[in-house]
PDB file of N, CA and C in Angstrom:
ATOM      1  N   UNK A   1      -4.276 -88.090-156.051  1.00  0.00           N
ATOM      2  CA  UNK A   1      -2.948 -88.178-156.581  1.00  0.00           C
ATOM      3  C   UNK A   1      -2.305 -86.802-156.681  1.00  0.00           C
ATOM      4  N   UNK A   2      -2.942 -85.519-157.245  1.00  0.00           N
ATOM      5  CA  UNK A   2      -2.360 -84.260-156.956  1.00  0.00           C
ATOM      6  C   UNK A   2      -2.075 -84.029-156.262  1.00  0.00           C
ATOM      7  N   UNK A   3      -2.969 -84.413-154.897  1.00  0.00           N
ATOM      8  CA  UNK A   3      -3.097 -83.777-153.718  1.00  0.00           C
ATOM      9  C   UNK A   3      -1.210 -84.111-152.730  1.00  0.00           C
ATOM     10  N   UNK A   4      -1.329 -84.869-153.143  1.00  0.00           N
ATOM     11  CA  UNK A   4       0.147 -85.580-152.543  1.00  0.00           C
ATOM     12  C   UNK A   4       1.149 -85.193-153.320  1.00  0.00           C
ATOM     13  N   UNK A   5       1.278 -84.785-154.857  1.00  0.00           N
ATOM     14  CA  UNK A   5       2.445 -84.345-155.566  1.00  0.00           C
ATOM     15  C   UNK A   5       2.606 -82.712-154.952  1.00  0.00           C
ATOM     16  N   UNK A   6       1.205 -82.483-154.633  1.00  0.00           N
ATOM     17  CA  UNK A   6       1.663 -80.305-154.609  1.00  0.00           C
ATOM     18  C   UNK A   6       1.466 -80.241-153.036  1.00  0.00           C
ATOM     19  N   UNK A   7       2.034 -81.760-152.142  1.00  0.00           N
ATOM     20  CA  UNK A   7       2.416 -81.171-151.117  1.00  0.00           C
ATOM     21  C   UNK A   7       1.322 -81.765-149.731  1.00  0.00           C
ATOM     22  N   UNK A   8       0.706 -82.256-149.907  1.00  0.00           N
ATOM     23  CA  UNK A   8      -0.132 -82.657-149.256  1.00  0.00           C
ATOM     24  C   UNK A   8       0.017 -84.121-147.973  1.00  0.00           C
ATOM     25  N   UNK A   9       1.431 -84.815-149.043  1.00  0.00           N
ATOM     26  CA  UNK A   9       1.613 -85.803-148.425  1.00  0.00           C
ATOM     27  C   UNK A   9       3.092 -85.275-147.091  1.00  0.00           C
ATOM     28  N   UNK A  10       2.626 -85.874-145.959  1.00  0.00           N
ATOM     29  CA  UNK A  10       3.304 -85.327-144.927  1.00  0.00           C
ATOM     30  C   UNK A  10       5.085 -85.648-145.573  1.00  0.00           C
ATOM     31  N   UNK A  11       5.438 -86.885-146.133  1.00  0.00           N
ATOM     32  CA  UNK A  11       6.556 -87.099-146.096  1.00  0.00           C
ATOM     33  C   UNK A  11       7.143 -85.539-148.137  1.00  0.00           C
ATOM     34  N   UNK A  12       6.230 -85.172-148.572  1.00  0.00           N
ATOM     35  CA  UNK A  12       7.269 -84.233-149.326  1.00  0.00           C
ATOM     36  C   UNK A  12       6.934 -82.748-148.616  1.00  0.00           C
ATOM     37  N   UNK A  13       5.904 -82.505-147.625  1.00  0.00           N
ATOM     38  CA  UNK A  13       6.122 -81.286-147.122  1.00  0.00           C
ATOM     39  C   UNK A  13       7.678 -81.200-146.220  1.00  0.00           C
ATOM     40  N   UNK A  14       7.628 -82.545-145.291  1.00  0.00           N
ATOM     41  CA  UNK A  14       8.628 -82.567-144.100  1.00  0.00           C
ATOM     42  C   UNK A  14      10.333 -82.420-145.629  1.00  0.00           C
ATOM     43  N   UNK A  15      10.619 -83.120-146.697  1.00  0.00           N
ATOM     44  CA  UNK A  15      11.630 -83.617-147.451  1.00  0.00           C
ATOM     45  C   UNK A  15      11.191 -81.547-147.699  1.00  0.00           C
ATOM     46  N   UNK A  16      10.472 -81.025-148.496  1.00  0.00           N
ATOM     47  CA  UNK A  16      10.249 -79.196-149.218  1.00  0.00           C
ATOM     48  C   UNK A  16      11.450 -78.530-147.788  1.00  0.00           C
ATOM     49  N   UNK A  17      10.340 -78.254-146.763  1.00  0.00           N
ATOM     50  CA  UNK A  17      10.552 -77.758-145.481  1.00  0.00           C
ATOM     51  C   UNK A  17      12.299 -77.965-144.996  1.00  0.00           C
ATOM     52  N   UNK A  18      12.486 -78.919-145.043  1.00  0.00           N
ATOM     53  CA  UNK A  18      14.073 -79.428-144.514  1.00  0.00           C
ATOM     54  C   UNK A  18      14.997 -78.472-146.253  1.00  0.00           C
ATOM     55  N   UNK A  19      14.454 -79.009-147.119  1.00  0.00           N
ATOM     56  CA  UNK A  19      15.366 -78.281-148.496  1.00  0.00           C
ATOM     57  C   UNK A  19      15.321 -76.931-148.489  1.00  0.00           C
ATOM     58  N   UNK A  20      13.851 -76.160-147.885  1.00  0.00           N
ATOM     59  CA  UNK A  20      14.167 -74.225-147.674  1.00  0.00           C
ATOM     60  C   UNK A  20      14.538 -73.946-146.425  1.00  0.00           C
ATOM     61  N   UNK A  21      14.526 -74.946-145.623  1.00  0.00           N
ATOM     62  CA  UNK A  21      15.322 -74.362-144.195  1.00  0.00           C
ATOM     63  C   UNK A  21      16.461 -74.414-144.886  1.00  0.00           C
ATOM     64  N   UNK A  22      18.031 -74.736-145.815  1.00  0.00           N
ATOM     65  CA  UNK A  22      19.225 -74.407-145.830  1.00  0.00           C
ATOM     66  C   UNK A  22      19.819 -73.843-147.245  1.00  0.00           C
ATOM     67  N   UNK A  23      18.149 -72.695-147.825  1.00  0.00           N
ATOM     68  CA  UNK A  23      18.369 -71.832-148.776  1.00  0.00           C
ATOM     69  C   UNK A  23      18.627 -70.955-148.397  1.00  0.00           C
ATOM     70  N   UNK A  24      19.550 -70.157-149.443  1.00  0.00           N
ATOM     71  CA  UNK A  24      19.853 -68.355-148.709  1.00  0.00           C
ATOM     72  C   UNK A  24      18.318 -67.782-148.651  1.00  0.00           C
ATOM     73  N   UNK A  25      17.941 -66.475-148.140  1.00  0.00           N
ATOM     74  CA  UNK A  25      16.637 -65.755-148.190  1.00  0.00           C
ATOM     75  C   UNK A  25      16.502 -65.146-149.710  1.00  0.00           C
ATOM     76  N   UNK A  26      17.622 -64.986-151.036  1.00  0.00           N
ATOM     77  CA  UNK A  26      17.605 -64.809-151.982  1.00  0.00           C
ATOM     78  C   UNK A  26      16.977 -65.951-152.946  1.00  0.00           C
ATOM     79  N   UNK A  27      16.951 -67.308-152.731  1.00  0.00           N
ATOM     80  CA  UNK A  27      17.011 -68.565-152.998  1.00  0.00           C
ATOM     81  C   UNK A  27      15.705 -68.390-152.603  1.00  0.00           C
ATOM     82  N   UNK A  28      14.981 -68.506-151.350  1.00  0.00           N
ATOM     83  CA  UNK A  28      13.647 -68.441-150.986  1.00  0.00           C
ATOM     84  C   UNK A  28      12.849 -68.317-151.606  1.00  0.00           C
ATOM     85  N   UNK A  29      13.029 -66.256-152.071  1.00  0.00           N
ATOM     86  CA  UNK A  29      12.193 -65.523-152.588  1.00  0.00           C
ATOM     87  C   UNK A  29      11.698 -65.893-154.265  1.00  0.00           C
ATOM     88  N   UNK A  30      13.115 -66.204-154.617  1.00  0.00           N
ATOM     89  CA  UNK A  30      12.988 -66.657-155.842  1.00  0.00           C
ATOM     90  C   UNK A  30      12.262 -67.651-155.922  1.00  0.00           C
ATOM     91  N   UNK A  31      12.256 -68.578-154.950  1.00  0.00           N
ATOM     92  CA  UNK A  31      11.090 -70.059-154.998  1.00  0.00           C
ATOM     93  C   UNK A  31       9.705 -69.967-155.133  1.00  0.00           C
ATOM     94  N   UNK A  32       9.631 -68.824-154.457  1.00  0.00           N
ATOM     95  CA  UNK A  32       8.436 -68.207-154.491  1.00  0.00           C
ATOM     96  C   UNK A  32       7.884 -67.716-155.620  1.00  0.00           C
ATOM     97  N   UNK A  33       8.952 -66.857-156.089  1.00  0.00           N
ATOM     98  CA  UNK A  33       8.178 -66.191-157.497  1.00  0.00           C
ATOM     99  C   UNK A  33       8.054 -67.248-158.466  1.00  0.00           C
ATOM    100  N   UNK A  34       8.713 -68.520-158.250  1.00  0.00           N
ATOM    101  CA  UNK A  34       8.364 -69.611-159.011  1.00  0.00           C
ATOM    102  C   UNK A  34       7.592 -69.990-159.084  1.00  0.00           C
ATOM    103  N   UNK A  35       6.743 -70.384-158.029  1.00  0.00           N
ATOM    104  CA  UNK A  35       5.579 -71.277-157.313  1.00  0.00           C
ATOM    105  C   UNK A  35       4.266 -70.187-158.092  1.00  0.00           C
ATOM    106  N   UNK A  36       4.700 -69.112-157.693  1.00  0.00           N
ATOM    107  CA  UNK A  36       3.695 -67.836-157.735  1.00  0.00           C
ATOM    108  C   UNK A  36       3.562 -67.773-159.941  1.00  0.00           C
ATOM    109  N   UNK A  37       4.491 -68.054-160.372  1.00  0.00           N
ATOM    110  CA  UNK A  37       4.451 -67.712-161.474  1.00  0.00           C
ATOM    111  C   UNK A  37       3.775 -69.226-162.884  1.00  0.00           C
ATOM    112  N   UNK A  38       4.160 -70.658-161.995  1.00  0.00           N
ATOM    113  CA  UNK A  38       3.361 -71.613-162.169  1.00  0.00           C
ATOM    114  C   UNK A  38       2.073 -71.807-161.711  1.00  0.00           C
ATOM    115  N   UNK A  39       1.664 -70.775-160.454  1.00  0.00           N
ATOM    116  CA  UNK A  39      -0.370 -70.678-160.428  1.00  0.00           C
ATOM    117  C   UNK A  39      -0.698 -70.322-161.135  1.00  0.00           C
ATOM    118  N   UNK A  40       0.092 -68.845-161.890  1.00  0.00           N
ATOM    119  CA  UNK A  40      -0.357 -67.797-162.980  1.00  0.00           C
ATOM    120  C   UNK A  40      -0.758 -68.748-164.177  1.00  0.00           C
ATOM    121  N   UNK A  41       0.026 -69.209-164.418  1.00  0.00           N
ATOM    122  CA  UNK A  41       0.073 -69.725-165.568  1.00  0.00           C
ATOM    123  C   UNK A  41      -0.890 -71.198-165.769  1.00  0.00           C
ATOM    124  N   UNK A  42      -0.766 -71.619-164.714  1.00  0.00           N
ATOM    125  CA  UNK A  42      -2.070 -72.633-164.399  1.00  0.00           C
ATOM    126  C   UNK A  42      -3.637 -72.065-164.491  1.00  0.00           C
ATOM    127  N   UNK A  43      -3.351 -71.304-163.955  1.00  0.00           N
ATOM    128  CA  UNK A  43      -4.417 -70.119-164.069  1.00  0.00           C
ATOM    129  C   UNK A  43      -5.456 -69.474-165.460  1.00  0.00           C
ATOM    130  N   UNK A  44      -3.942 -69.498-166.095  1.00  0.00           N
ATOM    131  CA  UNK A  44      -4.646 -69.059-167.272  1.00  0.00           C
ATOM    132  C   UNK A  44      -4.773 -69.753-167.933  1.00  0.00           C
ATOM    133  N   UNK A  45      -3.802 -71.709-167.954  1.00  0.00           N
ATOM    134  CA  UNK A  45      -4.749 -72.230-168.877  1.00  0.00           C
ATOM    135  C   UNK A  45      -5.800 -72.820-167.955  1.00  0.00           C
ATOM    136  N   UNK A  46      -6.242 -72.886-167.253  1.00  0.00           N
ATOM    137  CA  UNK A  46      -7.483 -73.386-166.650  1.00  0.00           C
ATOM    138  C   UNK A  46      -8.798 -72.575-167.406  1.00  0.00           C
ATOM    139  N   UNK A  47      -8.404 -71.696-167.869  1.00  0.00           N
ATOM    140  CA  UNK A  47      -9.375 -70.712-168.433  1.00  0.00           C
ATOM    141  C   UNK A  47      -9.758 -71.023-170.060  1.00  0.00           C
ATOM    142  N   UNK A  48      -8.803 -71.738-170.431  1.00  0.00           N
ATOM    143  CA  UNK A  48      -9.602 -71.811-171.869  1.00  0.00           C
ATOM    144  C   UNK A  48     -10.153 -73.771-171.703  1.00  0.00           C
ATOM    145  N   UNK A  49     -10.157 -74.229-170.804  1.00  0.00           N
ATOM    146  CA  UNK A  49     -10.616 -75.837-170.502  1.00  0.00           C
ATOM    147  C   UNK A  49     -12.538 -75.538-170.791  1.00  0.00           C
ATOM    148  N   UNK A  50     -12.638 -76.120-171.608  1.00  0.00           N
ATOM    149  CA  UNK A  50     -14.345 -76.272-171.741  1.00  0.00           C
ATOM    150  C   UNK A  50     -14.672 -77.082-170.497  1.00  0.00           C
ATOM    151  N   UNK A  51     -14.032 -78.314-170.201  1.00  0.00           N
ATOM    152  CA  UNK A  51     -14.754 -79.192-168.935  1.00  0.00           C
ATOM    153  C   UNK A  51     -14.703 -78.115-167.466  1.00  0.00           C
ATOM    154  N   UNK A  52     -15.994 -78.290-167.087  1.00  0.00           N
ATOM    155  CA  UNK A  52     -16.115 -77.269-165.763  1.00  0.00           C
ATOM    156  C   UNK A  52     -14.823 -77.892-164.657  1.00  0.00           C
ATOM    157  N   UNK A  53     -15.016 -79.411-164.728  1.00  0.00           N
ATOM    158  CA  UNK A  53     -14.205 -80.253-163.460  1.00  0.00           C
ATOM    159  C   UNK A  53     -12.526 -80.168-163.571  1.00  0.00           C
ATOM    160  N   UNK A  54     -12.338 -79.797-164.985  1.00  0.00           N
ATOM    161  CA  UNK A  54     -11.113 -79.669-165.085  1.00  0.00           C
ATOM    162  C   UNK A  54     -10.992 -78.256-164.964  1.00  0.00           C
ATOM    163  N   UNK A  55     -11.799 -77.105-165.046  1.00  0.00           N
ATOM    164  CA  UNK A  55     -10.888 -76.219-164.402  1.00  0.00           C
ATOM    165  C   UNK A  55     -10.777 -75.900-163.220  1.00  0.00           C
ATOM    166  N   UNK A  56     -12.160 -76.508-162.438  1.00  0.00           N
ATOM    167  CA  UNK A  56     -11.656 -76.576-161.222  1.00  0.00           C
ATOM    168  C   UNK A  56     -10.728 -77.362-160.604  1.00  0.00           C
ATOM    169  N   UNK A  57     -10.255 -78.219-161.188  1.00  0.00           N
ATOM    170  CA  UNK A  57      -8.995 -79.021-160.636  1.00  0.00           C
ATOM    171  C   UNK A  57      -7.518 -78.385-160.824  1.00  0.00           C
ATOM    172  N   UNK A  58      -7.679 -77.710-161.956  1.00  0.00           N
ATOM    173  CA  UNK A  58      -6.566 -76.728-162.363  1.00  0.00           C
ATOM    174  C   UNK A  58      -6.660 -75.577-160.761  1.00  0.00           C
ATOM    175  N   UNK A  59      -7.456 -74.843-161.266  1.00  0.00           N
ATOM    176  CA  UNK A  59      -7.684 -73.996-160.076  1.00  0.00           C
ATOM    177  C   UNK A  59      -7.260 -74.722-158.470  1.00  0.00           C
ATOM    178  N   UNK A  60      -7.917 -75.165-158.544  1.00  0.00           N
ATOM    179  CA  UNK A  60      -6.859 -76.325-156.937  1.00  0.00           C
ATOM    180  C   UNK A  60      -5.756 -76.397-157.139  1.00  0.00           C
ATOM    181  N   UNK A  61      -5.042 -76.986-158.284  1.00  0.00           N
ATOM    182  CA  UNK A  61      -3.478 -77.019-158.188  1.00  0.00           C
ATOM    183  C   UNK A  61      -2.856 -75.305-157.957  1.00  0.00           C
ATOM    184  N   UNK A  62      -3.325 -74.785-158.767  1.00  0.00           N
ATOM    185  CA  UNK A  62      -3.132 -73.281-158.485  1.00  0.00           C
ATOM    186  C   UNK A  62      -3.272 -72.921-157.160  1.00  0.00           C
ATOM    187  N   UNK A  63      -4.285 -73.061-156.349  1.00  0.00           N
ATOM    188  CA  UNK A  63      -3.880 -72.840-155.469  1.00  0.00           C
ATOM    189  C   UNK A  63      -2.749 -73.282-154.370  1.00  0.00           C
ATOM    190  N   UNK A  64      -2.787 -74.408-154.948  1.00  0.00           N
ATOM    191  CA  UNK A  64      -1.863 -74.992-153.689  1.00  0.00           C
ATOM    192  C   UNK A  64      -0.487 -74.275-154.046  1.00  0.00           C
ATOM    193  N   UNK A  65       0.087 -74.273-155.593  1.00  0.00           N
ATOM    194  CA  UNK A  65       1.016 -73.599-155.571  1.00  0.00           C
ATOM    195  C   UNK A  65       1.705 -72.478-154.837  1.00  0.00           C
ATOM    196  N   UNK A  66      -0.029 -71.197-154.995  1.00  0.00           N
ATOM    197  CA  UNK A  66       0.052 -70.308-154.208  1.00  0.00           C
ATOM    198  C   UNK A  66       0.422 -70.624-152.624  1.00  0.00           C
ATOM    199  N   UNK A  67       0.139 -71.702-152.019  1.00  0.00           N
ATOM    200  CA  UNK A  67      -0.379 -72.191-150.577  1.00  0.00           C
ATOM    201  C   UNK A  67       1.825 -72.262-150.423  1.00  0.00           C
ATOM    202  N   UNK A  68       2.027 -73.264-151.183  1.00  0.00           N
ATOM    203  CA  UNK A  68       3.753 -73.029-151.358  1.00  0.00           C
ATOM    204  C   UNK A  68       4.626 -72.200-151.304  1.00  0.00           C
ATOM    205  N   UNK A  69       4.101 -71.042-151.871  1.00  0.00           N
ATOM    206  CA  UNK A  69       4.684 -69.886-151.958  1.00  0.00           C
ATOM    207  C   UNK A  69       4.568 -69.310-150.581  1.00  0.00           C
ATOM    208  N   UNK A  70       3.729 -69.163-150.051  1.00  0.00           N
ATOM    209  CA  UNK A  70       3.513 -68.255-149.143  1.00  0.00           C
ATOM    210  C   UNK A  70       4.042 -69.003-147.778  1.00  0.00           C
ATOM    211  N   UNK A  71       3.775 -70.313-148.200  1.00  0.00           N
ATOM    212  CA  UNK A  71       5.338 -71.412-146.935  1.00  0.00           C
ATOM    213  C   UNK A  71       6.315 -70.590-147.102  1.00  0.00           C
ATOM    214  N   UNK A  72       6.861 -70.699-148.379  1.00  0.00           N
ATOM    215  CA  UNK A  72       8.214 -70.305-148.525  1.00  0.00           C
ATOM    216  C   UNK A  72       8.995 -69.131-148.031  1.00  0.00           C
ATOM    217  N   UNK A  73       8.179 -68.029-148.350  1.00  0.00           N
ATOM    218  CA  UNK A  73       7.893 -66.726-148.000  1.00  0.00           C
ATOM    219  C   UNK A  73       8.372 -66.398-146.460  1.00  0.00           C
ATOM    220  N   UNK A  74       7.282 -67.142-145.928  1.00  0.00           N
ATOM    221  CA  UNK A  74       7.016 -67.847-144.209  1.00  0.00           C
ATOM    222  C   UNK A  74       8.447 -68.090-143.401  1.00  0.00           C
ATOM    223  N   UNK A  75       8.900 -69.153-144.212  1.00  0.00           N
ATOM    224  CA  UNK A  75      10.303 -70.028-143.558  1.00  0.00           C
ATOM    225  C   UNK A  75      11.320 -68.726-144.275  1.00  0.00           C
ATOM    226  N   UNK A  76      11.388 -67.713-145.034  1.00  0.00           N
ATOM    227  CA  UNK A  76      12.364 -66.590-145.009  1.00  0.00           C
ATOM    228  C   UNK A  76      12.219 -65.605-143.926  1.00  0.00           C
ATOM    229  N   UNK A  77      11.122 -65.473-143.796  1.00  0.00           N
ATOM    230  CA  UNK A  77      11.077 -64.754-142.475  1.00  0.00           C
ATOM    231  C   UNK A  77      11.132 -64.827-141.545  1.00  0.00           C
ATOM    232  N   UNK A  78      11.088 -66.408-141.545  1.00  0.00           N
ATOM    233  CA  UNK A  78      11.963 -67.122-139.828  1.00  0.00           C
ATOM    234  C   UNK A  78      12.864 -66.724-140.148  1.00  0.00           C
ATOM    235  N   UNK A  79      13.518 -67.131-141.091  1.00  0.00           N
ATOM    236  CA  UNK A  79      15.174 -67.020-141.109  1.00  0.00           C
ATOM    237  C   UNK A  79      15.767 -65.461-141.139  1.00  0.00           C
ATOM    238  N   UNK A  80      15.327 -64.569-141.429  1.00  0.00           N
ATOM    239  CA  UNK A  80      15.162 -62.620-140.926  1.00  0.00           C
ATOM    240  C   UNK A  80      15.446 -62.755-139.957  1.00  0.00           C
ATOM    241  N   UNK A  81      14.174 -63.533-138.666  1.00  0.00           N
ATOM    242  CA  UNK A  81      14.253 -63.289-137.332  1.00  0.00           C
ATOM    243  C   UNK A  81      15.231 -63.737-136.482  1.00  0.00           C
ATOM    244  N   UNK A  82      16.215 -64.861-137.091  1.00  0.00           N
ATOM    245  CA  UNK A  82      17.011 -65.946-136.695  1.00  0.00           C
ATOM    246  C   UNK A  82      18.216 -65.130-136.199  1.00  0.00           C
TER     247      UNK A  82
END
């Protein structure tokens, strides 16, 4: 069920992808530091979770966040080269 909310399922990468292809590169970056600033913070509460499985599940969402960000990042620098 995560796996498909943070992106996993083909139909909200293709719906993400189509919404930052017609952001400015200011809009982008900022998405990014979003994405980047909800791992952080996932991050750190994953750290006070006593259950081992839940922080590794935290930690997965974290990453994927990160995995978002660095799309995002990605599709601004197409748009540089454009």
């Amino acid at each position: 069920m995560c796996q498909s909310w943070l992106g996993e399922s083909p139909t909200f990468s293709r719906n993400l992808i189509q919404k930052v292809a017609l952001m400015p590169d200011a809009n982008l970056l900022s998405l990014a530091r979003d994405f980047r600033a909800r791992a952080e913070e996932i991050l750190t509460r994953a750290e006070t979770m006593h259950d081992a499985d839940t922080r590794r599940k935290m930690r997965e969402v974290a990453a994927r966040y990160e995995k978002l960000a660095q799309r995002v990042e990605q599709r601004s620098g197409e748009a540089d080269g454009a």
